[in-house]
N, C-alpha and C. Protein backbone atom coordinates (compact mmCIF):
# COMPACT_ATOMS: atom_id res chain seq x y z
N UNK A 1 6.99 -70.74 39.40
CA UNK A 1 8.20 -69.96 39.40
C UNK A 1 8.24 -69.02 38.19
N UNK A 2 7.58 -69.72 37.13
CA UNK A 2 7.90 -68.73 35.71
C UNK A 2 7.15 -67.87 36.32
N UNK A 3 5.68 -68.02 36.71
CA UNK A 3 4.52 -66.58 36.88
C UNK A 3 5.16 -65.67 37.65
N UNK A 4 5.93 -66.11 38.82
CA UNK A 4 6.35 -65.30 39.18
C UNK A 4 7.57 -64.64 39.19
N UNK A 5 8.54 -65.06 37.94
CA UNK A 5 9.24 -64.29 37.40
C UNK A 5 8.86 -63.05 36.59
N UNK A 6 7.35 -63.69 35.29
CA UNK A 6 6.61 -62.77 34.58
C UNK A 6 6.18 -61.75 35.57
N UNK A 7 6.09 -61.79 36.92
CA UNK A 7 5.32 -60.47 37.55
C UNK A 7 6.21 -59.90 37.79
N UNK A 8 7.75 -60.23 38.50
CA UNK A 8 8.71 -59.06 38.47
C UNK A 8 9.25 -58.42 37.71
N UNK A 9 8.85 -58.66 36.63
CA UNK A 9 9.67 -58.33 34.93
C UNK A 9 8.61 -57.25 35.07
N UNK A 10 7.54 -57.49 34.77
CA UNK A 10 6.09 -56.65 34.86
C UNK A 10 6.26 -55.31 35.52
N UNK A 11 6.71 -55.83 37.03
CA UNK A 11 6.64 -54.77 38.53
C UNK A 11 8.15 -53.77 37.96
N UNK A 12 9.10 -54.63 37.70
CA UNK A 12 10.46 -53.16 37.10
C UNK A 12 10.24 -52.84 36.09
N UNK A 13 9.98 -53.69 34.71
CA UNK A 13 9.28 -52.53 33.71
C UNK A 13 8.26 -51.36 34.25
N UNK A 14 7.22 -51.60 35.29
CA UNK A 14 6.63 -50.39 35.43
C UNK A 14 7.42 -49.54 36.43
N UNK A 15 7.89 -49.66 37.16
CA UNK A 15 9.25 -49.40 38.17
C UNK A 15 9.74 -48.47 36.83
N UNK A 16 10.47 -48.69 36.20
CA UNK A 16 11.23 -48.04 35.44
C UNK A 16 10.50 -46.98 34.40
N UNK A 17 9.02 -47.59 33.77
CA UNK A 17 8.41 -46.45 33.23
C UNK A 17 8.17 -45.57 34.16
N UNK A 18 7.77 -45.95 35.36
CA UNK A 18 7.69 -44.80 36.57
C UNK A 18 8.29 -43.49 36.44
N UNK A 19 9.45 -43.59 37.08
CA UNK A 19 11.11 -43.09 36.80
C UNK A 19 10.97 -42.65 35.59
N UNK A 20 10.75 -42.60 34.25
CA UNK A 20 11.57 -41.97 33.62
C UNK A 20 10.09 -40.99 33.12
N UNK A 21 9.23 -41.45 33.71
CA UNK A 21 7.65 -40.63 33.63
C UNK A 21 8.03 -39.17 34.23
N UNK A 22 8.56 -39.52 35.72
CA UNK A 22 8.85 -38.88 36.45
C UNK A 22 10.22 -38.00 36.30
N UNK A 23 11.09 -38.52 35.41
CA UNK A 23 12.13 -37.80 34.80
C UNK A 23 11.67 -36.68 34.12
N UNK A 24 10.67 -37.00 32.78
CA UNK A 24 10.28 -36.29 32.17
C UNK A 24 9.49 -35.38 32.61
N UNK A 25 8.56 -35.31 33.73
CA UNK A 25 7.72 -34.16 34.37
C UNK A 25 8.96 -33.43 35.39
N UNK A 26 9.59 -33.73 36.03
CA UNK A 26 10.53 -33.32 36.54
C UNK A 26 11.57 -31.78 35.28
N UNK A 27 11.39 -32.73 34.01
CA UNK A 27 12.67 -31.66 33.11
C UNK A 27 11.84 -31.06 32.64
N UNK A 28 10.18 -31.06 32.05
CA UNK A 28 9.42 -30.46 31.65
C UNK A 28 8.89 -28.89 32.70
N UNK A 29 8.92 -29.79 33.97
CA UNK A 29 8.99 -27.87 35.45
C UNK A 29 10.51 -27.31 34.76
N UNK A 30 11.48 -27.92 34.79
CA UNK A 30 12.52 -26.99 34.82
C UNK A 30 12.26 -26.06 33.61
N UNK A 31 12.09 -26.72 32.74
CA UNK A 31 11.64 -25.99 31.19
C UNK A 31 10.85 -24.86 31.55
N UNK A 32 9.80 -25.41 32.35
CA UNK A 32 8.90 -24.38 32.30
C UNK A 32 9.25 -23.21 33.05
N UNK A 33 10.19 -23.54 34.26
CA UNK A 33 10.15 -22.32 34.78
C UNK A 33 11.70 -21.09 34.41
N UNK A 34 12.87 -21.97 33.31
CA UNK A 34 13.36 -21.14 32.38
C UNK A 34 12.77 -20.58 31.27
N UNK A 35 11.61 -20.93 30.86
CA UNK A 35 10.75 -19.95 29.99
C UNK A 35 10.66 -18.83 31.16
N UNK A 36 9.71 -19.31 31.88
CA UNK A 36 8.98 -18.03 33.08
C UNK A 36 10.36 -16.99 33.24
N UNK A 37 11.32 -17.52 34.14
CA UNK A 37 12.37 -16.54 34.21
C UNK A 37 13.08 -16.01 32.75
N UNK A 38 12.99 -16.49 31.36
CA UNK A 38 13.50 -15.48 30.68
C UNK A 38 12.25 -14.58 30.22
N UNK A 39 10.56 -14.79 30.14
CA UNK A 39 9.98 -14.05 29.95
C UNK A 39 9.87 -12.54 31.18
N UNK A 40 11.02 -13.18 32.18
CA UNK A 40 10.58 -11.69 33.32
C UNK A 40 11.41 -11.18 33.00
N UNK A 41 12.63 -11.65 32.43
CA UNK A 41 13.91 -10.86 31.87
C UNK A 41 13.58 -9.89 31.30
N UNK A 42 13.88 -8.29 31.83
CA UNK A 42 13.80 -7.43 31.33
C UNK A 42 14.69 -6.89 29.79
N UNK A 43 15.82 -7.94 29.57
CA UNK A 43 15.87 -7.93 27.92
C UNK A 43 14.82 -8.42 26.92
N UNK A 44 14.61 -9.53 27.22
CA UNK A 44 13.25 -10.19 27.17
C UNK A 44 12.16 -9.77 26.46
N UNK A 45 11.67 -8.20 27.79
CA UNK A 45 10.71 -7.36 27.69
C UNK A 45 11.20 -6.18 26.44
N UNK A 46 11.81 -6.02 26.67
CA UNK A 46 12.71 -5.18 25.69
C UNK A 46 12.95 -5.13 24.06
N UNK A 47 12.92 -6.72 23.85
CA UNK A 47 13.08 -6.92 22.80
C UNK A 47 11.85 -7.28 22.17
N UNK A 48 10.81 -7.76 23.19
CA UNK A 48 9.50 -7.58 22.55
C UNK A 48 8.92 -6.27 22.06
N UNK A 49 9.11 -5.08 23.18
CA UNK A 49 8.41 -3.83 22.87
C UNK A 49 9.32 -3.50 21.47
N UNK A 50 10.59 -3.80 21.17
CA UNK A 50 11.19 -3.34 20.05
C UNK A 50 10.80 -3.44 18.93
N UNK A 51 10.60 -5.74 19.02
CA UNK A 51 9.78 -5.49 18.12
C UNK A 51 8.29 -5.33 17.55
N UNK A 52 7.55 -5.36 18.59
CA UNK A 52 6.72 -4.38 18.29
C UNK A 52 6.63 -3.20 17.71
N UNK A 53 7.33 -2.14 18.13
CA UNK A 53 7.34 -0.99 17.46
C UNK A 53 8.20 -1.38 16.23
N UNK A 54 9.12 -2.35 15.64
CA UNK A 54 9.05 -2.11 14.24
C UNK A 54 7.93 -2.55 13.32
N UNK A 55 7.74 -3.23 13.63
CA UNK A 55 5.86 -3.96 13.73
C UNK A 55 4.83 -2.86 12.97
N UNK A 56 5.24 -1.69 13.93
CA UNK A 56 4.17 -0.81 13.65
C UNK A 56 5.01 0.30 12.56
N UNK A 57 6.35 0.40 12.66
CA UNK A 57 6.99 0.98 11.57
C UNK A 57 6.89 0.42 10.37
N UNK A 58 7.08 -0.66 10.28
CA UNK A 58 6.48 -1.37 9.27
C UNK A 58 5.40 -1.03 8.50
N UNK A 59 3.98 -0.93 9.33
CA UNK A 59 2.99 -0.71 8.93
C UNK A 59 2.72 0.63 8.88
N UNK A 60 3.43 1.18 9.27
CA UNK A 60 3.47 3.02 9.07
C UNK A 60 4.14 2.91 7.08
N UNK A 61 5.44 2.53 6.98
CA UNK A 61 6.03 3.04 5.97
C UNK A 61 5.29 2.05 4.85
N UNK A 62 4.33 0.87 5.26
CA UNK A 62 3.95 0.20 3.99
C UNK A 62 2.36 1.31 3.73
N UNK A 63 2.14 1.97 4.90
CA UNK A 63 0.84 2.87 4.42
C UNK A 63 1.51 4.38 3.47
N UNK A 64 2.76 4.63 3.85
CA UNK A 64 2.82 5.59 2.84
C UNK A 64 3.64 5.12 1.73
N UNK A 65 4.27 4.27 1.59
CA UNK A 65 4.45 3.51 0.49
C UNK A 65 3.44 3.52 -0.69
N UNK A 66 1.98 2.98 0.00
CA UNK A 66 0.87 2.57 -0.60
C UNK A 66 0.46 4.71 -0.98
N UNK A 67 0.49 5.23 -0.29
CA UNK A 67 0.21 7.13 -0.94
C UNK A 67 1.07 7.08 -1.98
N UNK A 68 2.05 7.22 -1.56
CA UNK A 68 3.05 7.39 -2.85
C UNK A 68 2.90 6.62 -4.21
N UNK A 69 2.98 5.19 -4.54
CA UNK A 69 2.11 4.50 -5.37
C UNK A 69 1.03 5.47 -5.79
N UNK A 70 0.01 5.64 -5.29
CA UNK A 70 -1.11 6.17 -5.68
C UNK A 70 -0.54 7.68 -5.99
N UNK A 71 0.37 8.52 -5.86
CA UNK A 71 0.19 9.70 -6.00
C UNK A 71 0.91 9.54 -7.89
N UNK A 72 2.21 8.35 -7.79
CA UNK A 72 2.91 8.43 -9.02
C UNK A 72 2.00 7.24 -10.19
N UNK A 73 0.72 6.93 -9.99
CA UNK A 73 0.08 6.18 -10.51
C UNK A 73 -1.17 7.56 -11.24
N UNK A 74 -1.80 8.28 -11.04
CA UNK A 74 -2.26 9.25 -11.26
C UNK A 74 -1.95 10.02 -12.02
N UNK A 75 -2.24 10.93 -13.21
CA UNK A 75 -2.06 11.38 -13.98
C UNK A 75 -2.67 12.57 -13.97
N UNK A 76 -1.61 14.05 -13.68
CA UNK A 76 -2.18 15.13 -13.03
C UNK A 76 -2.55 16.06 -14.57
N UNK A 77 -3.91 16.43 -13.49
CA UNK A 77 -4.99 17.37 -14.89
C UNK A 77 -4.04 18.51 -15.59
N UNK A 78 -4.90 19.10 -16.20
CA UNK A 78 -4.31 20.73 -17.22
C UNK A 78 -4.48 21.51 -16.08
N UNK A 79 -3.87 22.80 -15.91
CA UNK A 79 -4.19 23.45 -15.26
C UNK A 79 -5.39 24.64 -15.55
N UNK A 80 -6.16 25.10 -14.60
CA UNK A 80 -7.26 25.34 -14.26
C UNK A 80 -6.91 27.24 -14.38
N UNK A 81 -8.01 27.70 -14.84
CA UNK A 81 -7.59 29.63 -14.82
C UNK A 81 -6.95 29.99 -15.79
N UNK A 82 -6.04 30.69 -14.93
CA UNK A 82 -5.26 31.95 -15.93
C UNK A 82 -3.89 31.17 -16.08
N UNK A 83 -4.49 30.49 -17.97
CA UNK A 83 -3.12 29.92 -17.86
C UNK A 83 -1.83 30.84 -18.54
N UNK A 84 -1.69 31.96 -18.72
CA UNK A 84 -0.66 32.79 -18.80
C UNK A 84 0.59 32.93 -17.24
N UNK A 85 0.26 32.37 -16.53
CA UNK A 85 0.70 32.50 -14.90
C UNK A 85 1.59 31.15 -15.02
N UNK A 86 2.55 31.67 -14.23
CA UNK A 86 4.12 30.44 -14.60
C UNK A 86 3.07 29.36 -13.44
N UNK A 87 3.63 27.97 -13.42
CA UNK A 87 3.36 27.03 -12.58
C UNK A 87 3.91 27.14 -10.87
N UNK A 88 5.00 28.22 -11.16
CA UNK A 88 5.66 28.18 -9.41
C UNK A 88 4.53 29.48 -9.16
N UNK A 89 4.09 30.37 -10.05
CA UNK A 89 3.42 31.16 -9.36
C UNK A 89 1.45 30.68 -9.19
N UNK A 90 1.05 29.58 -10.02
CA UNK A 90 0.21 29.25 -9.91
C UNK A 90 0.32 28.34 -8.83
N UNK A 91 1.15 27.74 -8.25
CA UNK A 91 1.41 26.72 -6.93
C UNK A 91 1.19 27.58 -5.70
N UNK A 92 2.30 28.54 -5.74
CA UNK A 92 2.28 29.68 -4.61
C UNK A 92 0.58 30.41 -4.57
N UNK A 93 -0.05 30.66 -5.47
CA UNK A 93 -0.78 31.69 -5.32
C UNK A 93 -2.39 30.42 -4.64
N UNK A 94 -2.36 29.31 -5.31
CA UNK A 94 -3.39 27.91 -4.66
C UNK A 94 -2.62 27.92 -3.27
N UNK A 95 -1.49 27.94 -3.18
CA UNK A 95 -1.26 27.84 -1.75
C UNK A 95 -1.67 28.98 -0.49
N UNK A 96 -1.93 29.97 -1.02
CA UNK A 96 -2.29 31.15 -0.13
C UNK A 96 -3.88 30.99 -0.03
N UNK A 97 -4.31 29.96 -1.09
CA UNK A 97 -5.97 30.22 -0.72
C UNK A 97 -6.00 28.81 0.34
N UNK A 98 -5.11 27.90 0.41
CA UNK A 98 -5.56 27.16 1.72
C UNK A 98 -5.46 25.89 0.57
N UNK A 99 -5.74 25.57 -0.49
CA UNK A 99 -5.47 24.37 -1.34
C UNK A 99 -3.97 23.40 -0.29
N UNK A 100 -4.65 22.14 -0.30
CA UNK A 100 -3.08 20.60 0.20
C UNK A 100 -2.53 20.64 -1.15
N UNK A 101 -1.11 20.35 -0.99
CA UNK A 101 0.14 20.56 -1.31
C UNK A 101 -0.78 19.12 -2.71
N UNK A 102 -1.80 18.19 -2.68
CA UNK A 102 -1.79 17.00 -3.87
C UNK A 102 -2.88 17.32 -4.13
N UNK A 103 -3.64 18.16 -4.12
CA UNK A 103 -4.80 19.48 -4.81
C UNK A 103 -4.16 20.16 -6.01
N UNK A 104 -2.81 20.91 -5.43
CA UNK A 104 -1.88 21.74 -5.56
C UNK A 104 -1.33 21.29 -7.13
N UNK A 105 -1.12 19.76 -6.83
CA UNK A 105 -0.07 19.29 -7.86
C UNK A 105 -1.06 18.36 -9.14
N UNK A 106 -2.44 18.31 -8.86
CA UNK A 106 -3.19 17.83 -9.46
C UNK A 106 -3.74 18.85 -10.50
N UNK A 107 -3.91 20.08 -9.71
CA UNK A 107 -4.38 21.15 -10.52
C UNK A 107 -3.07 22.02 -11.43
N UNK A 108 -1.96 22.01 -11.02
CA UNK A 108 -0.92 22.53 -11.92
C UNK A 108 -0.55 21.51 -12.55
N UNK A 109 -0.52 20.30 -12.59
CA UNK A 109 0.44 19.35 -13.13
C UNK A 109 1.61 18.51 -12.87
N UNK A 110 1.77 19.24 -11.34
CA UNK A 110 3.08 18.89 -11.01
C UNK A 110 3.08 17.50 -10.36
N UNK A 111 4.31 17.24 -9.55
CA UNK A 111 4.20 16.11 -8.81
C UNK A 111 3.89 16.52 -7.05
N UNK A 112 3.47 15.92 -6.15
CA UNK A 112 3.27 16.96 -5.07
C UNK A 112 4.41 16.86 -4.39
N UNK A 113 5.58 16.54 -4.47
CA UNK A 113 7.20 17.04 -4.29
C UNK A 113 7.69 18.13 -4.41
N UNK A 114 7.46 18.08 -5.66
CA UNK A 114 7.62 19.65 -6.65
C UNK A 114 7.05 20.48 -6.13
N UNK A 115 5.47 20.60 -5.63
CA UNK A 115 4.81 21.43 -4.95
C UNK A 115 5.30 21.58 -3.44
N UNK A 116 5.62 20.70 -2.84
CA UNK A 116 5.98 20.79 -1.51
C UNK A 116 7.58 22.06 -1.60
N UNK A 117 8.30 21.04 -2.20
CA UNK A 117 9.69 21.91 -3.11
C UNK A 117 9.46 23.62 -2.87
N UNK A 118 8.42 23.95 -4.08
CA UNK A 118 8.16 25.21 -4.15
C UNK A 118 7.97 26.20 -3.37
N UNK A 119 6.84 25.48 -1.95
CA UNK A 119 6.08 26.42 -1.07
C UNK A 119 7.45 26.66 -0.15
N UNK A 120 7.92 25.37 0.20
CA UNK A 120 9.56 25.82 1.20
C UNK A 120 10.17 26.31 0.18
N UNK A 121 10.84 26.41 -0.65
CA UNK A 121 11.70 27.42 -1.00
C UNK A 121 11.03 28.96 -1.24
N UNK A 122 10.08 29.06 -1.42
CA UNK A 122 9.60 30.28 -1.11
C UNK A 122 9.57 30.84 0.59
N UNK A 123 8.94 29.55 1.50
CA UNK A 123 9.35 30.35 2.76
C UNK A 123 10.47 30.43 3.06
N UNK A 124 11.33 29.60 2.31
CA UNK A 124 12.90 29.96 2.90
C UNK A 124 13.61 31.61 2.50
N UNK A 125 13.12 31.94 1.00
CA UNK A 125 13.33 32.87 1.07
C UNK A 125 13.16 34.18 1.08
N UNK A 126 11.69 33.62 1.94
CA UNK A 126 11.37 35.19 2.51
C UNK A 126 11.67 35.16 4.23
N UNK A 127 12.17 33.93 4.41
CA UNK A 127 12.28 34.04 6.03
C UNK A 127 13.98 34.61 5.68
N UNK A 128 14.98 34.07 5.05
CA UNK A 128 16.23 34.53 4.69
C UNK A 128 16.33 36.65 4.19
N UNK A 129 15.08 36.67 3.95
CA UNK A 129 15.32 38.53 3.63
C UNK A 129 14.94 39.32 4.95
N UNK A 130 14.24 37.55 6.16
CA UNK A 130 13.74 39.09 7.07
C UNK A 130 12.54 39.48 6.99
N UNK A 131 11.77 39.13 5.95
CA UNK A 131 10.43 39.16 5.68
C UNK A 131 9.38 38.26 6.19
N UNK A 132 8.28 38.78 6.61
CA UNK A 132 7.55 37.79 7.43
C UNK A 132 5.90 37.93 6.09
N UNK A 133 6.42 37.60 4.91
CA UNK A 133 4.67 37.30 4.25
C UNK A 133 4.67 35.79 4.61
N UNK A 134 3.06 35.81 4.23
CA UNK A 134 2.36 34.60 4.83
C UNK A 134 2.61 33.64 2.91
N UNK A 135 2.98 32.83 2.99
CA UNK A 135 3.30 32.31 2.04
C UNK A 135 2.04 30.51 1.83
């Protein structure tokens, strides 16, 4: 009589691990398939491509971050020629031969802000008189 009490104790303990085996694969599909339906969710999708692209903004503004660093880390030369010639006209006049705006600011001294600065306000105000020189 005991043995065969020990076997029904046996038979519903596994009875019951059964069941709750089966509970758990049962809530583990549901799981799985509210992942699936919020990954088709087109917010979902949305908020991935978002952040992605800050992702890559990120890595856009830490690469010019890293220029800038390097441009205010540098220590710009003497200037080169005829140094009787003001610096806005030695900027302007490297700029007509085709010299980049941190050529520009290496060889006058400036910062290449300042140089950028210069060349637009010069086209501003020769586009403001009506004048079309090549600046």
């Amino acid at each position: 009589m005991m043995n065969l009490l020990n076997i029904i104790n046996v038979a519903i303990a596994l009875g019951v691990g059964f069941v709750l085996l089966l509970a758990m694969a049962i809530l583990l599909i549901r799981v799985r398939g509210q992942i699936a339906k919020m990954r088709e969710d087109p917010t979902t999708r949305n908020l991935e491509i978002e952040i992605g692209n800050l992702k890559m903004s990120i890595a856009e503004l830490g690469t010019r971050l890293a220029v800038v660093e390097r441009d205010m880390s540098t220590v710009p030369q003497r200037p080169r020629g005829n140094i009787n010639l003001s610096k806005r006209g030695q900027v302007l006049r490297l700029h007509r031969r085709g010299d980049a705006a941190p050529e520009i600011a290496s060889a006058v001294g400036l910062r290449r802000g300042e140089v950028e600065l210069i060349i637009k306000l010069q086209k501003l105000s020769f586009a403001g008189q009506g004048n079309h020189v090549r600046v």
